[in-house]
Protein backbone atom coordinates (compact mmCIF):
# COMPACT_ATOMS: atom_id res chain seq x y z
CA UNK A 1 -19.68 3.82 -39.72
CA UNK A 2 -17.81 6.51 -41.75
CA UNK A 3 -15.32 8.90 -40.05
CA UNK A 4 -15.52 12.30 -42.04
CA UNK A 5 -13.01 14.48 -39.57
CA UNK A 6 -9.35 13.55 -37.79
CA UNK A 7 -9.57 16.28 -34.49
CA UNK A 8 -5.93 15.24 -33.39
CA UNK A 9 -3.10 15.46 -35.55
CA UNK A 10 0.78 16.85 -34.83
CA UNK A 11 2.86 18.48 -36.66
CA UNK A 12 6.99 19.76 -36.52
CA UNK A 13 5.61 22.29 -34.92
CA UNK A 14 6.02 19.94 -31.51
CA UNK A 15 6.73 16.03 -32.38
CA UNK A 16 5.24 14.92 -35.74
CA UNK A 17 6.99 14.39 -39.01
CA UNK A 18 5.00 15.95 -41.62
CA UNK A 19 4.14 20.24 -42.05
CA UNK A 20 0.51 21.39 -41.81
CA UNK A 21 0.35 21.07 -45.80
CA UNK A 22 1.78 17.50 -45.66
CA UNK A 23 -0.95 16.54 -43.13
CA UNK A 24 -3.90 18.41 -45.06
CA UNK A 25 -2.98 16.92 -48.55
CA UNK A 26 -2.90 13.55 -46.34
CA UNK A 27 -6.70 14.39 -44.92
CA UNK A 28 -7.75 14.78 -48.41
CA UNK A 29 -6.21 11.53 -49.77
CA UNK A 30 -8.24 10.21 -47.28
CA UNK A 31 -11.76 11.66 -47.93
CA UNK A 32 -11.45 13.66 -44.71
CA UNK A 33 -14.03 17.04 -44.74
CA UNK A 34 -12.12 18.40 -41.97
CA UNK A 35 -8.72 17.74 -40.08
CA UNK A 36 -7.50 19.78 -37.25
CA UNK A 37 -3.48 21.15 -36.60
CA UNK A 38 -3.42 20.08 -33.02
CA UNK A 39 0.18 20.42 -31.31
CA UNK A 40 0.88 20.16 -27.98
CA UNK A 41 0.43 23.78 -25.58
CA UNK A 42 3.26 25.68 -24.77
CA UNK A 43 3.01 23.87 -20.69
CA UNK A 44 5.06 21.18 -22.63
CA UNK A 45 8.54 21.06 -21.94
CA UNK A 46 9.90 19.04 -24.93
CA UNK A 47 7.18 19.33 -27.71
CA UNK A 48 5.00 22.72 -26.67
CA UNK A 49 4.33 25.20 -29.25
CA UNK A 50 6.62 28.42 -28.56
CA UNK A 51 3.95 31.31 -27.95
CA UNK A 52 5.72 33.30 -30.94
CA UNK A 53 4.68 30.47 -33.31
CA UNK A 54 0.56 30.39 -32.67
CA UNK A 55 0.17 33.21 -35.53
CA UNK A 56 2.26 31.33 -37.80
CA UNK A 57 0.21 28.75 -37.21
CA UNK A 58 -3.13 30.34 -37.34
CA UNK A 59 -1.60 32.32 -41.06
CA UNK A 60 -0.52 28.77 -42.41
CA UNK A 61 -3.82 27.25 -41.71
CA UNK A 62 -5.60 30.13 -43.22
CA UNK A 63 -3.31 29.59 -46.63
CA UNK A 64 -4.60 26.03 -46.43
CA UNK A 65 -8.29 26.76 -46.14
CA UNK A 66 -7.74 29.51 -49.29
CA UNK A 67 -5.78 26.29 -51.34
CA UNK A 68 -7.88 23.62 -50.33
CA UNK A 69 -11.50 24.38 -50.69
CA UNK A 70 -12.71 21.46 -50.48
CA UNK A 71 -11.12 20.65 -46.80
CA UNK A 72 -12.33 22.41 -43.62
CA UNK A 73 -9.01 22.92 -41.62
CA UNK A 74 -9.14 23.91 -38.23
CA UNK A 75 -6.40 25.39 -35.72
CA UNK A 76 -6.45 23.56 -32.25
CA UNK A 77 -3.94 22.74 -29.82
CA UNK A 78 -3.13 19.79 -27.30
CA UNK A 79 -3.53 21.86 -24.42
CA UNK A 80 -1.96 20.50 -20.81
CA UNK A 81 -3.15 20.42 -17.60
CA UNK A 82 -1.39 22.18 -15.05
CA UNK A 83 -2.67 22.17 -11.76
CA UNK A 84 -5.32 20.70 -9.43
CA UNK A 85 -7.59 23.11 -9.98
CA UNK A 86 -7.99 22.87 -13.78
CA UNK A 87 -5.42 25.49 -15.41
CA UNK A 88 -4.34 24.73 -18.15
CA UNK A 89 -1.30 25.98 -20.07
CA UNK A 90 -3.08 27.79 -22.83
CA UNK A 91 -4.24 31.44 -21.68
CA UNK A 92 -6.85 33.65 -23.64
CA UNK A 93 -4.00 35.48 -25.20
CA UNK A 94 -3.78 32.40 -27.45
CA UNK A 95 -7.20 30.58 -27.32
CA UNK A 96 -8.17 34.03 -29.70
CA UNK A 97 -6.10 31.65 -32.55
CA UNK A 98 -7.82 28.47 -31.92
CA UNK A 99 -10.95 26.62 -33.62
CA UNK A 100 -10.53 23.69 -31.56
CA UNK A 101 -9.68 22.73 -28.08
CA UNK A 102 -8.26 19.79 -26.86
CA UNK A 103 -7.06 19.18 -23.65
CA UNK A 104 -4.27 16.15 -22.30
CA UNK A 105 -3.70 14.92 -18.87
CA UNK A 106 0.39 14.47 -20.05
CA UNK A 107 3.41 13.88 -18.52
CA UNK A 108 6.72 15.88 -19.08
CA UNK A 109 4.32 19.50 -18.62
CA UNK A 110 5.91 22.21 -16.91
CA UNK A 111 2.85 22.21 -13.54
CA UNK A 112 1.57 25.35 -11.84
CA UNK A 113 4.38 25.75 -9.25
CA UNK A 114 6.35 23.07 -6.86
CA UNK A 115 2.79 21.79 -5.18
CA UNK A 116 1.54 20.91 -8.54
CA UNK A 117 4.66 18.92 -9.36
CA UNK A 118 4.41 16.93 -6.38
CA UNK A 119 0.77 16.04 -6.33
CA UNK A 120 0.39 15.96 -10.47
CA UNK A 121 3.20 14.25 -11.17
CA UNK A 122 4.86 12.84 -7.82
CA UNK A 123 2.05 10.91 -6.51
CA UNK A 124 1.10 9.38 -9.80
CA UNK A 125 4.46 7.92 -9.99
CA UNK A 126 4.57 7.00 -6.12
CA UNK A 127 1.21 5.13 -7.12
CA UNK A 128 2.82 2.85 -9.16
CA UNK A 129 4.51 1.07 -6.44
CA UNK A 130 2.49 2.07 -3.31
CA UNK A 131 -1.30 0.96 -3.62
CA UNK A 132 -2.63 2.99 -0.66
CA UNK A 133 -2.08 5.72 -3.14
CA UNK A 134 -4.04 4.71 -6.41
CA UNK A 135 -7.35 5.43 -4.80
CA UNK A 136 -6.33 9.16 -4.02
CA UNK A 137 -4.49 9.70 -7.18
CA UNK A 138 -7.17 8.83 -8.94
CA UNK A 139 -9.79 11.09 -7.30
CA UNK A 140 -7.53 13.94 -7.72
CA UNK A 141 -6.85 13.24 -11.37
CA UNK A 142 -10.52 13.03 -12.17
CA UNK A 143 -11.06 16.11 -9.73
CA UNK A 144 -8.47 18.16 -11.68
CA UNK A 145 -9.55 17.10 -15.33
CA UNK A 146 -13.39 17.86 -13.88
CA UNK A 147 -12.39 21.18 -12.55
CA UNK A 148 -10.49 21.89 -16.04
CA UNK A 149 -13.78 20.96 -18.30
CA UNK A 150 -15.95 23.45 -16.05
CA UNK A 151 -13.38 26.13 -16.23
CA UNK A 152 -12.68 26.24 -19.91
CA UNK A 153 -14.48 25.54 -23.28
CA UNK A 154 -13.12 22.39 -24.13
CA UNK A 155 -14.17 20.45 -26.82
CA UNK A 156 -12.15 17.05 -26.32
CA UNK A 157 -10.63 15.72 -23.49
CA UNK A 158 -7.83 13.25 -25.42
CA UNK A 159 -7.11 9.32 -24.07
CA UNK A 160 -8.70 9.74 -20.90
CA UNK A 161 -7.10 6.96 -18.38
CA UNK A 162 -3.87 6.63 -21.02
CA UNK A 163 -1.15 8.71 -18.51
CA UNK A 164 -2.77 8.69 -15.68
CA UNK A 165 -6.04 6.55 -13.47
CA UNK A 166 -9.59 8.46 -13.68
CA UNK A 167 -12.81 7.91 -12.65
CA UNK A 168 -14.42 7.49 -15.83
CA UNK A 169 -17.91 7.35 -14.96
CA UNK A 170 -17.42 10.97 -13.53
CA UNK A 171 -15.47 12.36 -15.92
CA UNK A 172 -17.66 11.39 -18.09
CA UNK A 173 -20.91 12.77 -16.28
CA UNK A 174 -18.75 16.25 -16.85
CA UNK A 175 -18.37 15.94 -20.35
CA UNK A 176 -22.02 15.30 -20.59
CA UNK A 177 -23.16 18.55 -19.26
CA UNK A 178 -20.55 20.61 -20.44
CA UNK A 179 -21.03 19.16 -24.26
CA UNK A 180 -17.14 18.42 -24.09
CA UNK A 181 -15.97 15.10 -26.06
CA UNK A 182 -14.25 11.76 -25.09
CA UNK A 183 -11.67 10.69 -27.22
CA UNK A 184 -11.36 6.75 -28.91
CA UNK A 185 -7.56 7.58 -29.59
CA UNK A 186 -6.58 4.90 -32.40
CA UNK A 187 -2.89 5.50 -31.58
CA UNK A 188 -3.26 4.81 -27.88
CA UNK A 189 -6.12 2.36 -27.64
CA UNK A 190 -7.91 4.66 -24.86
CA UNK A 191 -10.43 4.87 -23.86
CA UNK A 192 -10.58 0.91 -23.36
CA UNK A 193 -13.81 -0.71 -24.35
CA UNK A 194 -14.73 -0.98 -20.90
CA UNK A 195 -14.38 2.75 -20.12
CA UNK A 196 -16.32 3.70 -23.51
CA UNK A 197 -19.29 1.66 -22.29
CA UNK A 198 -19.16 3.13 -18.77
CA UNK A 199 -19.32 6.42 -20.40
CA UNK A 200 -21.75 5.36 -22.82
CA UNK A 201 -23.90 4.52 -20.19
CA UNK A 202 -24.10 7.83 -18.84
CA UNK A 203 -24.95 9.71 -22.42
CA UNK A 204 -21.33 11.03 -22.92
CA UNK A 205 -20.25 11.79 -26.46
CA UNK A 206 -17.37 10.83 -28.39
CA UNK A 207 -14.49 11.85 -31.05
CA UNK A 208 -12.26 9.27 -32.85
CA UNK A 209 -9.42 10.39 -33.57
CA UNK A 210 -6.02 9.09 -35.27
CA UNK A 211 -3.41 11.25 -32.65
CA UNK A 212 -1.11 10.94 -36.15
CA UNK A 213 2.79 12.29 -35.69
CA UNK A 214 3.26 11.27 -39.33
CA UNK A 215 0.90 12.01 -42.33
CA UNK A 216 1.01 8.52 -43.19
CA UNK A 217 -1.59 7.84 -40.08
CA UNK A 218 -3.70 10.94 -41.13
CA UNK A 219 -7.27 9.57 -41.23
CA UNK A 220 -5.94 5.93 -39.52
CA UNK A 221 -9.08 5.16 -37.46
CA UNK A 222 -9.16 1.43 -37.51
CA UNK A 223 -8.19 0.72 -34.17
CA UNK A 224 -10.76 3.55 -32.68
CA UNK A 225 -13.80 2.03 -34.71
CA UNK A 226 -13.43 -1.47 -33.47
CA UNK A 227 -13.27 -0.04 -29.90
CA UNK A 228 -16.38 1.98 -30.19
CA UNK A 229 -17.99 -0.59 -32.58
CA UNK A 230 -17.02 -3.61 -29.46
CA UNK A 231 -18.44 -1.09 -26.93
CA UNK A 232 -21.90 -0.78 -29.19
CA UNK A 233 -21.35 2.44 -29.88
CA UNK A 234 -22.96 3.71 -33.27
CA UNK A 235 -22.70 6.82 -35.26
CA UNK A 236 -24.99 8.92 -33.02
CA UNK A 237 -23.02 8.79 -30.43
CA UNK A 238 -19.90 10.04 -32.30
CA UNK A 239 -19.18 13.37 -33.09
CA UNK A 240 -17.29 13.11 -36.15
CA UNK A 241 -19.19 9.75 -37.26
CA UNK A 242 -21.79 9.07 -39.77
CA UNK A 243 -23.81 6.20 -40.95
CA UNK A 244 -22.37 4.57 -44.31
CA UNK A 245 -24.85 3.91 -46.54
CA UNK A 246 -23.76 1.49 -49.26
């Protein structure tokens, strides 16, 4: 299979290397026909996109569209879960910007207030070392990411079970009937082969995507197509996918 569009790709504006240009030119070395700008929300406390900057952003990606004809760029953002009831960190003040949204379960997100914290972000840790804890975690993970899909217009939901446990099978049912995305992340190696076929199994789509911080791994799928290809996945069941025909 042929992948003609990268969805996930950072920037300086949060922790990549490379400036929206760097990364487009990099998308076109690689034959891509489209390549999203997809930082991390504002919810982040080390690499979120200042508010200020989202019409930069949105102007830049605009010049690139104007010099590059031949490239579909699109304007997303990482966005960040922030409570157990699905917020998320990116309001409608800047989703007016956006093309494309992604959403994260990450760690080191400023959460919805002090019972957030705990629950998000304490309890996942406590998990680690208390196994009366992993089943509850995880039901409250998938719960929130669930809650998050229905509440929002998400198009990708990025390395599902890489941060934190889920439920796959129902996160997945979600994703079905909302027409939201699973990502194969080829930086992270999630989902696993065994979570793609569990979500496979219940008609879920995907999107395989490189997750680059550097141009250089613009367009690096390798990784992501021998998960989905192990897992029996084929082009129709990937969003940015297509049969190559030699």
């Amino acid at each position: 299979m042929k992948i003609f569009a990268d969805y996930h790709t950072h920037t300086v504006f949060s922790h990549g290397k490379g400036t929206i240009e760097e990364n487009v030119k990099a998308a076109i070395k690689m034959g891509l026909r489209e390549i999203a700008i997809t930082d991390h929300g504002p919810g982040h406390v080390f690499f979120g996109i200042r508010r200020r900057e989202y019409k930069k952003i949105r102007d830049e990606i605009d010049r690139m569209n104007d010099k590059y004809p031949n490239i579909r760029v699109l304007m997303g953002v990482e966005a960040n879960l922030i409570s157990l009831n699905g917020d998320i960190d990116v309001d409608d003040e800047l989703v007016k910007y956006l093309d494309i949204l992604l959403l994260g379960y990450h760690t080191g997100v400023a959460p919805k207030g002090f019972y957030n914290l705990f629950h998000m972000f304490g309890k996942n840790a406590a998990s680690r070392y208390f196994s009366s804890l992993k089943t509850i975690v995880r039901e409250q993970n998938t719960d929130a990411m669930i809650k998050a899909i229905n509440k929002y217009n998400i198009n990708i939901i990025t390395h599902p079970g890489a941060k934190v446990d889920i439920d796959t099978r129902r996160l997945a049912m979600a994703a079905k009937s909302r027409g939201t995305a699973l990502e194969i992340n080829s930086s992270h190696g999630y989902m696993t082969v065994e979570y793609v076929k569990i979500a496979k199994s219940v008609g879920a789509k995907f999107v395989i995507d490189s997750d680059a911080h550097t141009p250089s791994r613009v367009g690096d799928f390798g990784r992501g197509i021998e998960i989905a290809e192990l897992a029996g996945l084929t082009a129709k069941d990937i969003i940015n996918a297509e049969e190559w025909y030699k």
